[in-house]
C-alpha atoms as a PDB file:
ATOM      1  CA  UNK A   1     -62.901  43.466 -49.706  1.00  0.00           C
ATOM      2  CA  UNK A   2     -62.549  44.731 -46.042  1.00  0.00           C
ATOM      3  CA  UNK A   3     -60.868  43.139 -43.070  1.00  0.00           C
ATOM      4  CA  UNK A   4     -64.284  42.519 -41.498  1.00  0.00           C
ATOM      5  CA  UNK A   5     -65.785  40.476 -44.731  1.00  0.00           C
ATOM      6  CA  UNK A   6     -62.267  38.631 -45.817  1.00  0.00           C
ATOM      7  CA  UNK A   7     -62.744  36.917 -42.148  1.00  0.00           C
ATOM      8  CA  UNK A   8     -66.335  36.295 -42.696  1.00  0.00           C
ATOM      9  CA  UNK A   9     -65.310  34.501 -45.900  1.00  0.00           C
ATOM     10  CA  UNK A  10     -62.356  32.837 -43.933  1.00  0.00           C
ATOM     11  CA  UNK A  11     -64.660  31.389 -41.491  1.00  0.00           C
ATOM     12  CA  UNK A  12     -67.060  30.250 -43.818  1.00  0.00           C
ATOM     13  CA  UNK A  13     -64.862  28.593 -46.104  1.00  0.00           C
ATOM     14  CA  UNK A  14     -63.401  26.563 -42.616  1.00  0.00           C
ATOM     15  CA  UNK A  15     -66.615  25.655 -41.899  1.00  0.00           C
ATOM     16  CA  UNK A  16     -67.992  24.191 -45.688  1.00  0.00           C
ATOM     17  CA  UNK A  17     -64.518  22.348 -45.008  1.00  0.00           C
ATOM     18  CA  UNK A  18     -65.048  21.065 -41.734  1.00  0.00           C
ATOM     19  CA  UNK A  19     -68.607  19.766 -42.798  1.00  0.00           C
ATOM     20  CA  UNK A  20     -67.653  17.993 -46.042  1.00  0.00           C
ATOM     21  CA  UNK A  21     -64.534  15.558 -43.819  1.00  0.00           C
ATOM     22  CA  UNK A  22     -65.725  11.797 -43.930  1.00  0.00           C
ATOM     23  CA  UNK A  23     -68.496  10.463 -41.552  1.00  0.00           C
ATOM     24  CA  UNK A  24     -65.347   7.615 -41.002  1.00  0.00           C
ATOM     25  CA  UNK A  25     -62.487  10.065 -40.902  1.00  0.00           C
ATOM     26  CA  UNK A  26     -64.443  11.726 -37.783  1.00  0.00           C
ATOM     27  CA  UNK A  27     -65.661   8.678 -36.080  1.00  0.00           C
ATOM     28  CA  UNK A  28     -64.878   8.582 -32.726  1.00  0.00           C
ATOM     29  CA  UNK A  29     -63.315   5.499 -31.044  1.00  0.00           C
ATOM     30  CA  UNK A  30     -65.323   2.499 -29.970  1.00  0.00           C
ATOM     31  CA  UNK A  31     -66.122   2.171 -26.656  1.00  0.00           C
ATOM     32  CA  UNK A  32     -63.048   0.401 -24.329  1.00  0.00           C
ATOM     33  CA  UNK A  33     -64.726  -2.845 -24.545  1.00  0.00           C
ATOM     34  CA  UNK A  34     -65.289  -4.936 -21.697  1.00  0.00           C
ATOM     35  CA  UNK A  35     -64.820  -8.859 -23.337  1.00  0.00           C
ATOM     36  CA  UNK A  36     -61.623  -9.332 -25.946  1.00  0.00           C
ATOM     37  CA  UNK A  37     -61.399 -12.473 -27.915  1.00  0.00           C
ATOM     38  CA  UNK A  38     -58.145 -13.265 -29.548  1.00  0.00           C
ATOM     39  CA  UNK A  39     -58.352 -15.423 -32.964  1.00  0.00           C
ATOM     40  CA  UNK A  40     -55.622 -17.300 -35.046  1.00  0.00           C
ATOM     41  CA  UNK A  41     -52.744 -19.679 -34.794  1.00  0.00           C
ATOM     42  CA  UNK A  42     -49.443 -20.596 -32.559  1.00  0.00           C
ATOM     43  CA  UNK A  43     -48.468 -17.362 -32.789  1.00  0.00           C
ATOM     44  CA  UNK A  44     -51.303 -15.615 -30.768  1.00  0.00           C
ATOM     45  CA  UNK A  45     -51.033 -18.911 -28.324  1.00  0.00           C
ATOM     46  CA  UNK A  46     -47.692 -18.052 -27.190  1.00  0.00           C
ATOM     47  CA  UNK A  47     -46.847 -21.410 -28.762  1.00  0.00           C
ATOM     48  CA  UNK A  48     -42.803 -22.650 -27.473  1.00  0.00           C
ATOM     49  CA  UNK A  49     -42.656 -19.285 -25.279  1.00  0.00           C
ATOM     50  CA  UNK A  50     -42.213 -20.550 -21.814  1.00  0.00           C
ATOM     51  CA  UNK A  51     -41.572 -24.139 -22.719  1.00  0.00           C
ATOM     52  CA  UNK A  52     -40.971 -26.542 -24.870  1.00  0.00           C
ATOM     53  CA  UNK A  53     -43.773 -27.580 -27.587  1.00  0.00           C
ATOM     54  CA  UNK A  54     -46.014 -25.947 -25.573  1.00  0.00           C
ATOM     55  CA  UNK A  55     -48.556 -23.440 -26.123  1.00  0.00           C
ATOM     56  CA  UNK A  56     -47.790 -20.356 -23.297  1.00  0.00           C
ATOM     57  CA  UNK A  57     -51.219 -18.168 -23.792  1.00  0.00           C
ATOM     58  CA  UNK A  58     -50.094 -15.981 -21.155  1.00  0.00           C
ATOM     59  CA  UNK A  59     -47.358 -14.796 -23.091  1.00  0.00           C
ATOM     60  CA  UNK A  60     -49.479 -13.965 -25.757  1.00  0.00           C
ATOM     61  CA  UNK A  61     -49.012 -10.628 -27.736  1.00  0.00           C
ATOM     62  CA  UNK A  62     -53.257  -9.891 -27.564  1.00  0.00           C
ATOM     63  CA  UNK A  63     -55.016 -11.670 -24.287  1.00  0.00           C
ATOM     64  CA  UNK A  64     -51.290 -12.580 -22.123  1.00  0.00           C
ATOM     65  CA  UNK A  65     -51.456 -11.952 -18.956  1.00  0.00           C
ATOM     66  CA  UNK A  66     -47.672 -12.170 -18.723  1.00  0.00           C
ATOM     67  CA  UNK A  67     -46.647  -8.316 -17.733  1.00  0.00           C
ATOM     68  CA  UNK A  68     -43.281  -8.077 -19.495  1.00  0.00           C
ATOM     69  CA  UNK A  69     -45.358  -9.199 -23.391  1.00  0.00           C
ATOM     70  CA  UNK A  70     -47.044  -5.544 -22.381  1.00  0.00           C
ATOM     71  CA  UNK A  71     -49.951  -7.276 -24.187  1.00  0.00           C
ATOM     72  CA  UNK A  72     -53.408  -5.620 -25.906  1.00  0.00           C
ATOM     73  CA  UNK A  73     -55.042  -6.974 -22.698  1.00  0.00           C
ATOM     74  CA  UNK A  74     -52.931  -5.701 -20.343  1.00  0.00           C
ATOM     75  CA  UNK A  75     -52.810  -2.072 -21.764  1.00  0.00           C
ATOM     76  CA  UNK A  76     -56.726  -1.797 -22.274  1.00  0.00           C
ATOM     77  CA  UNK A  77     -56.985  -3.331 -18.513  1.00  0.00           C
ATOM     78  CA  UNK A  78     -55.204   0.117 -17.390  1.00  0.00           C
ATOM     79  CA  UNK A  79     -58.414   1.654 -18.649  1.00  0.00           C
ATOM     80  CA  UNK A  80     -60.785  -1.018 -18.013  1.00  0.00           C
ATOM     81  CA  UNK A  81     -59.858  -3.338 -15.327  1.00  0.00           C
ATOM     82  CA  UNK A  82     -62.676  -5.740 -15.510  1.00  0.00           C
ATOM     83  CA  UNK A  83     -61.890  -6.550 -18.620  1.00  0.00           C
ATOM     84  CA  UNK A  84     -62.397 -10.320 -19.698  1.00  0.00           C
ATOM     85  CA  UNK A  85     -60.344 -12.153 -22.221  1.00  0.00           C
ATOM     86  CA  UNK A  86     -60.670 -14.945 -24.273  1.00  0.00           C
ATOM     87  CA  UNK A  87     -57.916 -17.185 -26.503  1.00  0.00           C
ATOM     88  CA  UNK A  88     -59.333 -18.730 -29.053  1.00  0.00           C
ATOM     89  CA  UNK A  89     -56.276 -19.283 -31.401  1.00  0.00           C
ATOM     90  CA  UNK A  90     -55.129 -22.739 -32.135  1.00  0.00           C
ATOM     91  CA  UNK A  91     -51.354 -23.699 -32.564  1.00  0.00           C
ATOM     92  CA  UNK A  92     -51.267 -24.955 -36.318  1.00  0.00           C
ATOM     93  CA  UNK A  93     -54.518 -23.238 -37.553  1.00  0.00           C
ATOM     94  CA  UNK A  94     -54.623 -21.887 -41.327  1.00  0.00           C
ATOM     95  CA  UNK A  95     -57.669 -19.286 -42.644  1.00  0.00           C
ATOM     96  CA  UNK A  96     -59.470 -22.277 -42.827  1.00  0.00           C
ATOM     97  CA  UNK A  97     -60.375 -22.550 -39.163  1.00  0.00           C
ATOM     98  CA  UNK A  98     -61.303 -18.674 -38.593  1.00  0.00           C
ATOM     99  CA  UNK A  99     -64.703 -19.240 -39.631  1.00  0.00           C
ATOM    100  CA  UNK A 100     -65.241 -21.784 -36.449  1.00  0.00           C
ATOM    101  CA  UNK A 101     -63.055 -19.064 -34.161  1.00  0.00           C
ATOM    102  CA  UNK A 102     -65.121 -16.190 -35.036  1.00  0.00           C
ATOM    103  CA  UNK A 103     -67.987 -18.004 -34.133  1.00  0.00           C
ATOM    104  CA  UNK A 104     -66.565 -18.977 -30.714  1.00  0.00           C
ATOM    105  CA  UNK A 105     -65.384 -15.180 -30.697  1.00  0.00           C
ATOM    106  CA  UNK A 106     -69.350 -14.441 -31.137  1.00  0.00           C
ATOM    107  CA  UNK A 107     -71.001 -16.856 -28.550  1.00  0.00           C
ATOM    108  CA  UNK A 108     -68.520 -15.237 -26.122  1.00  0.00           C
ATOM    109  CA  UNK A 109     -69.815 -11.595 -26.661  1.00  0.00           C
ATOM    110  CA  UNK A 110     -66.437 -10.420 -27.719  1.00  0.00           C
ATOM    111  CA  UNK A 111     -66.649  -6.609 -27.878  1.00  0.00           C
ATOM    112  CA  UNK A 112     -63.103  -6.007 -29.368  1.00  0.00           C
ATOM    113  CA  UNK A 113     -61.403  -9.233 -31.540  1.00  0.00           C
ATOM    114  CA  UNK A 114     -57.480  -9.741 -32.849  1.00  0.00           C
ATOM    115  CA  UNK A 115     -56.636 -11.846 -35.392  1.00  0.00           C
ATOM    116  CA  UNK A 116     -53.455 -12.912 -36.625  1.00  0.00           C
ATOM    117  CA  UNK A 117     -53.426 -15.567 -39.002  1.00  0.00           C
ATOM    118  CA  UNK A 118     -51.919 -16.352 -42.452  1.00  0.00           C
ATOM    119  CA  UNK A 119     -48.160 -17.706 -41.477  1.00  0.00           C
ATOM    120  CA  UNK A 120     -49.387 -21.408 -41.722  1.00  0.00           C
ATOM    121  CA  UNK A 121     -50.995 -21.340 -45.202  1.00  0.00           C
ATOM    122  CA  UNK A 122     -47.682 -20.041 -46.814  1.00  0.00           C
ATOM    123  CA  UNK A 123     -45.386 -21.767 -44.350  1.00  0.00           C
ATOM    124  CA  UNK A 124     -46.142 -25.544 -45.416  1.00  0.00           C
ATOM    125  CA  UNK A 125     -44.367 -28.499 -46.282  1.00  0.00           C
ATOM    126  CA  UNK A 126     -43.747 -27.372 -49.718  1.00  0.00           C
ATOM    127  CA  UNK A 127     -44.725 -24.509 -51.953  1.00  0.00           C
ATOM    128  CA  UNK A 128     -47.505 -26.549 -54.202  1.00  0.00           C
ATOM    129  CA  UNK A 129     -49.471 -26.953 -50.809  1.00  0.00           C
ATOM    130  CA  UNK A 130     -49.517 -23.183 -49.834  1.00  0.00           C
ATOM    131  CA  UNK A 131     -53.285 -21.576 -49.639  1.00  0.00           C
ATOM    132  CA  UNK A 132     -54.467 -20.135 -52.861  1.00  0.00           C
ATOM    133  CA  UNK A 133     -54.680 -16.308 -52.156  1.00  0.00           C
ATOM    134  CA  UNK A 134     -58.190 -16.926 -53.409  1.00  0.00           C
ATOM    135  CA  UNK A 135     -59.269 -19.463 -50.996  1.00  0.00           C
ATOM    136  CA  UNK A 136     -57.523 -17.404 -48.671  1.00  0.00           C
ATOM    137  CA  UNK A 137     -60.128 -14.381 -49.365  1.00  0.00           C
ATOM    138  CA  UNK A 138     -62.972 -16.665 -49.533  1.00  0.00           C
ATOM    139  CA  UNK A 139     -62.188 -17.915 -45.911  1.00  0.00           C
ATOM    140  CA  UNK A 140     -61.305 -14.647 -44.348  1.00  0.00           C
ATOM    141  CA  UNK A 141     -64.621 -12.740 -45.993  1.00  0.00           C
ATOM    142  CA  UNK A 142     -66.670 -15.358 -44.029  1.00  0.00           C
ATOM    143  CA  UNK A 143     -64.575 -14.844 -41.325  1.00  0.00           C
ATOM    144  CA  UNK A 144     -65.593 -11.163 -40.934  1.00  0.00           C
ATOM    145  CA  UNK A 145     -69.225 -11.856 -41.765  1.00  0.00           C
ATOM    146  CA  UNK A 146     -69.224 -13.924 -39.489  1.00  0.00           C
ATOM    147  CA  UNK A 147     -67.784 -11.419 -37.045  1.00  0.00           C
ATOM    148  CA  UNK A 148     -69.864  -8.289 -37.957  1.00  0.00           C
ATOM    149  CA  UNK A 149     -72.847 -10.015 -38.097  1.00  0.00           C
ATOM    150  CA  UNK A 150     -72.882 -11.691 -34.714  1.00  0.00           C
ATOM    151  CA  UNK A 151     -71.278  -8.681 -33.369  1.00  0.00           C
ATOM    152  CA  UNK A 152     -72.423  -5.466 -34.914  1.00  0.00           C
ATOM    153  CA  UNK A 153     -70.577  -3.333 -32.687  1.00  0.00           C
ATOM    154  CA  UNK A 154     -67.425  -4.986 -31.729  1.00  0.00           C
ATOM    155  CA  UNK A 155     -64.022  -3.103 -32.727  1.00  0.00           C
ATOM    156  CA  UNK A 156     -61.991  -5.786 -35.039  1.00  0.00           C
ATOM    157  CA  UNK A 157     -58.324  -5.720 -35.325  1.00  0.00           C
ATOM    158  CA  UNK A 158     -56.573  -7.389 -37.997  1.00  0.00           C
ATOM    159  CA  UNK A 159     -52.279  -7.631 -37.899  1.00  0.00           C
ATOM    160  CA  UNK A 160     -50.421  -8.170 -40.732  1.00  0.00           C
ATOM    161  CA  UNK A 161     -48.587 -11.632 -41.076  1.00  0.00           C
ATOM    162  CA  UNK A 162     -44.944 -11.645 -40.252  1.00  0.00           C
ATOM    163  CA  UNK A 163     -42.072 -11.601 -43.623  1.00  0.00           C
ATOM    164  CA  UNK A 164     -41.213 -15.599 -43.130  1.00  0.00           C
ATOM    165  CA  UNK A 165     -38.492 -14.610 -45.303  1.00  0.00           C
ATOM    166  CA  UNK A 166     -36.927 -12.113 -42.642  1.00  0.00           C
ATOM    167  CA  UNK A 167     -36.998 -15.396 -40.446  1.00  0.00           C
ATOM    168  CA  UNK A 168     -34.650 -17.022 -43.303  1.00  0.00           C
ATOM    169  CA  UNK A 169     -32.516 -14.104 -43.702  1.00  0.00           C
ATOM    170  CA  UNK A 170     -31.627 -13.739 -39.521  1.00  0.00           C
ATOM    171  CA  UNK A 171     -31.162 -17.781 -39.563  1.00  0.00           C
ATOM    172  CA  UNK A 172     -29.995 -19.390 -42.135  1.00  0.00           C
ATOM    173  CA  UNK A 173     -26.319 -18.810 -40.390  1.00  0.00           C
ATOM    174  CA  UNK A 174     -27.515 -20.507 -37.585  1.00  0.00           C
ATOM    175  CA  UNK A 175     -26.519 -24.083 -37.473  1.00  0.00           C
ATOM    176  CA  UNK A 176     -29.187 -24.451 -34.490  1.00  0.00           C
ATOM    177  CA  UNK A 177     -31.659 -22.948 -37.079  1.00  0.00           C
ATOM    178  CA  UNK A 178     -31.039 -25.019 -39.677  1.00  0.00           C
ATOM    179  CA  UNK A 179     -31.318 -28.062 -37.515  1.00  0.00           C
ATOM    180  CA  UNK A 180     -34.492 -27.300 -36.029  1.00  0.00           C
ATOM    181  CA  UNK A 181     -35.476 -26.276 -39.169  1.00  0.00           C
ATOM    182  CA  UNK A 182     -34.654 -29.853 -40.949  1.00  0.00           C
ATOM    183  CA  UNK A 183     -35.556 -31.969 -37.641  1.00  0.00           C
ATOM    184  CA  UNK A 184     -38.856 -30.392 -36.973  1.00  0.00           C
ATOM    185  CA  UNK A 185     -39.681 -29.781 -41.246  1.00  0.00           C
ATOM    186  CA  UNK A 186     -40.104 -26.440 -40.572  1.00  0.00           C
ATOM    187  CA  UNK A 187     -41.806 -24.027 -43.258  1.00  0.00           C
ATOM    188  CA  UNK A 188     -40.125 -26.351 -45.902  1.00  0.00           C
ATOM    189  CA  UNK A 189     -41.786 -24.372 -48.400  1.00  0.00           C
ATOM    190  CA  UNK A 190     -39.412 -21.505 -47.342  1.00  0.00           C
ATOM    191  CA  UNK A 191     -36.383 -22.853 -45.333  1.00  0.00           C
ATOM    192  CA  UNK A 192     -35.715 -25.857 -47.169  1.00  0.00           C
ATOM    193  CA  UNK A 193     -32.383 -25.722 -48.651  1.00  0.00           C
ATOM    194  CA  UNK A 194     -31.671 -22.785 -46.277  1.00  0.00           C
ATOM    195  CA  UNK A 195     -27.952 -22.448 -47.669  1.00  0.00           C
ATOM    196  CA  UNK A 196     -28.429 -22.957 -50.966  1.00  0.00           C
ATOM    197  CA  UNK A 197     -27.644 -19.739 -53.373  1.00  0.00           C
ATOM    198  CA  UNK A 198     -29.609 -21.823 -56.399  1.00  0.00           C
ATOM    199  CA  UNK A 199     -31.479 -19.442 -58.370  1.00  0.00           C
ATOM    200  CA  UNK A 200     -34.352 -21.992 -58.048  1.00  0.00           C
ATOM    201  CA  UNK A 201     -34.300 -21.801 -54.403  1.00  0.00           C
ATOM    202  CA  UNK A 202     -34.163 -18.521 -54.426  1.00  0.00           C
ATOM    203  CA  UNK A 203     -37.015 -17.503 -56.595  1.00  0.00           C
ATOM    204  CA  UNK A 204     -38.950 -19.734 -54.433  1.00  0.00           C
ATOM    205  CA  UNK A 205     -38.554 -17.705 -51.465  1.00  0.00           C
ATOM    206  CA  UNK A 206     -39.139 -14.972 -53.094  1.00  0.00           C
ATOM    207  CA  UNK A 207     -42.247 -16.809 -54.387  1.00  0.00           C
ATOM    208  CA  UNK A 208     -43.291 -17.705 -50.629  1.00  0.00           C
ATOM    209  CA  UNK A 209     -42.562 -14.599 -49.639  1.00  0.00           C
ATOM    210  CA  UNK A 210     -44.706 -12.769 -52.282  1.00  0.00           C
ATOM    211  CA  UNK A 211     -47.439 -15.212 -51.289  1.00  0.00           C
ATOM    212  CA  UNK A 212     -47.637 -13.642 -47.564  1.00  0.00           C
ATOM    213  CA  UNK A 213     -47.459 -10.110 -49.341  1.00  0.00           C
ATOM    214  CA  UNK A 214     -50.802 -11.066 -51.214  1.00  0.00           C
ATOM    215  CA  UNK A 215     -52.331 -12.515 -47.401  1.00  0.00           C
ATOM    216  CA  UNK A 216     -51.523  -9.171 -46.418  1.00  0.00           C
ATOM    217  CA  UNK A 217     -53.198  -7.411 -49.133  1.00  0.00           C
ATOM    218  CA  UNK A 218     -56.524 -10.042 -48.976  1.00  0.00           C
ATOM    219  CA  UNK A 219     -56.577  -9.044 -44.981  1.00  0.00           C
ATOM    220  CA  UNK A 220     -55.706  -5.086 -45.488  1.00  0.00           C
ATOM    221  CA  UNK A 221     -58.890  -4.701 -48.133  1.00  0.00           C
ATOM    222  CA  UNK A 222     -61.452  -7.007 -46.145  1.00  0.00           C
ATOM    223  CA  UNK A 223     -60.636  -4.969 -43.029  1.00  0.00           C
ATOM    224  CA  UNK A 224     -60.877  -2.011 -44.947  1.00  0.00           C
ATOM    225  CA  UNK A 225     -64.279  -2.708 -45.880  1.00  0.00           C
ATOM    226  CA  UNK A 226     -65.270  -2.556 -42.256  1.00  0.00           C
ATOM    227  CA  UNK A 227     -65.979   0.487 -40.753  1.00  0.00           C
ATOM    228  CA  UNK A 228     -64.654  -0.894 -37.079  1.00  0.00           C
ATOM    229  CA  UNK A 229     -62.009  -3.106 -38.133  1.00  0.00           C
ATOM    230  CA  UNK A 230     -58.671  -1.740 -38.062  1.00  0.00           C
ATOM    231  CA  UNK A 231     -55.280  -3.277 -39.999  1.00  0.00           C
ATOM    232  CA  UNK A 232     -52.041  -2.809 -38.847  1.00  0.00           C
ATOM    233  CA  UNK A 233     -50.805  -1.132 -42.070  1.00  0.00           C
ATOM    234  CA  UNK A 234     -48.138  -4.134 -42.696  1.00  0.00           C
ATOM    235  CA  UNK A 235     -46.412  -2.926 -39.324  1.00  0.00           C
ATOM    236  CA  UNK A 236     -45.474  -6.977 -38.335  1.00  0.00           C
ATOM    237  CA  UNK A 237     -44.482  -7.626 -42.033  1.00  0.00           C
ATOM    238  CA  UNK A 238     -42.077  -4.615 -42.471  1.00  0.00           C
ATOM    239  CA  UNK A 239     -40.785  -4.964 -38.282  1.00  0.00           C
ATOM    240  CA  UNK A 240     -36.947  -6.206 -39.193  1.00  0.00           C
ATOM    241  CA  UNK A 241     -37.088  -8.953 -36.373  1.00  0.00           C
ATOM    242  CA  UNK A 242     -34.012 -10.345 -35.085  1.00  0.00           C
ATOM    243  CA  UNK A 243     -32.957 -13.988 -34.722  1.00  0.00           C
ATOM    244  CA  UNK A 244     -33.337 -12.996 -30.313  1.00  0.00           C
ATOM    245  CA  UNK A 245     -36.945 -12.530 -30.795  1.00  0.00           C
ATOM    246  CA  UNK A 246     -37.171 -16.431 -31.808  1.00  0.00           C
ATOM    247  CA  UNK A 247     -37.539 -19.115 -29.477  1.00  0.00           C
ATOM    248  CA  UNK A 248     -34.859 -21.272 -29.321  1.00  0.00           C
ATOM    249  CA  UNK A 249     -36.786 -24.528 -29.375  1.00  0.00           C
ATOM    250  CA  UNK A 250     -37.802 -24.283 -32.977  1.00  0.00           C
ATOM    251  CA  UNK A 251     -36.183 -21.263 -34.370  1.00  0.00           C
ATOM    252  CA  UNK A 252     -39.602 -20.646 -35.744  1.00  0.00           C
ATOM    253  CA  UNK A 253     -42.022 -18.960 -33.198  1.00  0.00           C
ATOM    254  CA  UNK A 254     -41.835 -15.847 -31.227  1.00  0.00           C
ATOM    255  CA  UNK A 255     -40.352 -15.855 -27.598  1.00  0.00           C
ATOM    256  CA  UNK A 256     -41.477 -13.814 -24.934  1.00  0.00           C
ATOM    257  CA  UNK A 257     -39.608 -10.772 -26.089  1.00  0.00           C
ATOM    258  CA  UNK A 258     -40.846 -11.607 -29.840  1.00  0.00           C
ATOM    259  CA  UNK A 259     -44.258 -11.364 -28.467  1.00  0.00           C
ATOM    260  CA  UNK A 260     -43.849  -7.881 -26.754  1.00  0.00           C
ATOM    261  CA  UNK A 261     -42.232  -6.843 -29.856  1.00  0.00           C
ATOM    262  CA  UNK A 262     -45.549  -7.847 -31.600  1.00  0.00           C
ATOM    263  CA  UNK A 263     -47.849  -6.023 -29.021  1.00  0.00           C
ATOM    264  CA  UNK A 264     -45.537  -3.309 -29.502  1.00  0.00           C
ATOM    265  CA  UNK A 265     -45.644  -2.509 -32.408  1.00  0.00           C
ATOM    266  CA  UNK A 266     -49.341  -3.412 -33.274  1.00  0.00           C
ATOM    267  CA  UNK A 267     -51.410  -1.574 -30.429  1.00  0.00           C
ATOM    268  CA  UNK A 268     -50.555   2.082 -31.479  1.00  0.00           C
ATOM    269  CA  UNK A 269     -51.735   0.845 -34.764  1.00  0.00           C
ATOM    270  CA  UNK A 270     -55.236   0.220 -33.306  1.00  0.00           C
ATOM    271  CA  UNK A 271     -57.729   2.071 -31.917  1.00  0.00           C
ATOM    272  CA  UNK A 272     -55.926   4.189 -29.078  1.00  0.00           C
ATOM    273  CA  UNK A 273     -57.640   3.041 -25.649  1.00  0.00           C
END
């Protein structure tokens, strides 16, 4: 075979190649949308991060307006400064309520949605009153049906719900943790008996902790059925917080640094406005 035929064959065989990639892998990015609606608990409403016992939505780590949190609505406003944004998260919310959210998330024309939700249905007064993973995918595959259906076209971003058990790990040294902790029965489930070396208690963090691993897993293969939704890949779960990203009212919810850590680390992980 000549030089003149070998690339002939070359650039044929780049081009059968090029043709057979995904329709997905080559999709192009959504649109920078012009409404964002943020869904799920404390967490997303900034809950004991300016204050105490109080939620602080402009700290939040998706629709804050606070500039140091860096949040998903302040970096897609660089882009799109008309942007409109929407909290609908409710401090103490489980999977339960998402259903209700998304439809709030709908009415409002939402045209890119975060949700963060999970930490409540593992972190509960004990561990026989933790979600059933299988309620939990029940809930959350209404949740996104709810989503796609009332809006076809919006981009959907799912984050993966903190390790509680990294919370444990950075606190349990912390006589100001472990007061909050017992004052404010805190994720009892998890942190009760926070010095204890018991192989009971500690097989039932472990068992808490697995719980939140199967969340994870529910949330990564719903979103994955989506062809606009986008997980985080278990960045929040495997980000080794520190016991400074905590508020210091509860020892229990992100502070203002916490939530620019979550923005942080969760918008490269999305769809790249």
């Amino acid at each position: 075979m000549d030089f003149r035929s070998r690339t002939l064959t070359l650039v044929l065989l780049a081009a059968v190649a090029f043709t057979s990639v995904p329709a997905t892998a080559m999709a192009a990015a959504p649109p920078v949308p012009g409404t964002m609606a943020s869904m799920g608990d404390s967490i997303t409403r900034g809950f004991n991060a300016c204050g105490f016992y109080v939620d602080c939505p402009s700290r939040s780590w998706s629709t804050g307006s606070y500039t140091s949190v860096k949040s998903h609505y302040l970096r897609i406003r660089t882009v799109n400064p008309s942007l409109v944004a929407y909290n609908d998260a409710k401090s103490g919310a489980k999977v339960a309520d998402m259903p209700g959210q998304a439809q709030q998330a709908v009415s409002q024309g939402a045209d890119y949605v975060t949700i963060l939700i999970g930490a409540n249905d593992a972190c509960t007064s004990s561990e026989s009153s933790m979600t059933s993973v299988a309620d939990f995918e029940s809930r959350f595959r209404t949740t996104m049906q709810t989503l796609t259906t009332g809006l076809p076209g919006a981009a959907i971003f799912v984050a993966s719900i903190p390790d509680v058990k990294r919370l444990w790990q950075v606190g349990k040294d912390s006589s100001s943790a472990r007061t909050a902790w017992a004052a404010l029965s805190i994720c009892q489930s998890l942190l009760a008996r926070p010095r204890s070396t018991d192989a009971a208690d500690n097989d039932r963090r472990d068992r808490v902790r697995q719980r939140v691993a199967d969340f994870n897993a529910v949330l990564a293969r719903v979103c994955g059925e989506q062809a606009n939704c986008r997980y985080d890949g278990g960045a929040v779960f495997g980000y080794p917080f520190a016991l400074s990203d905590i508020s210091t009212w509860d020892y229990f919810h992100p502070n203002t640094t916490g939530q620019h850590v979550l923005a942080e680390v969760t918008y490269p992980t999305g769809f790249g406005w």
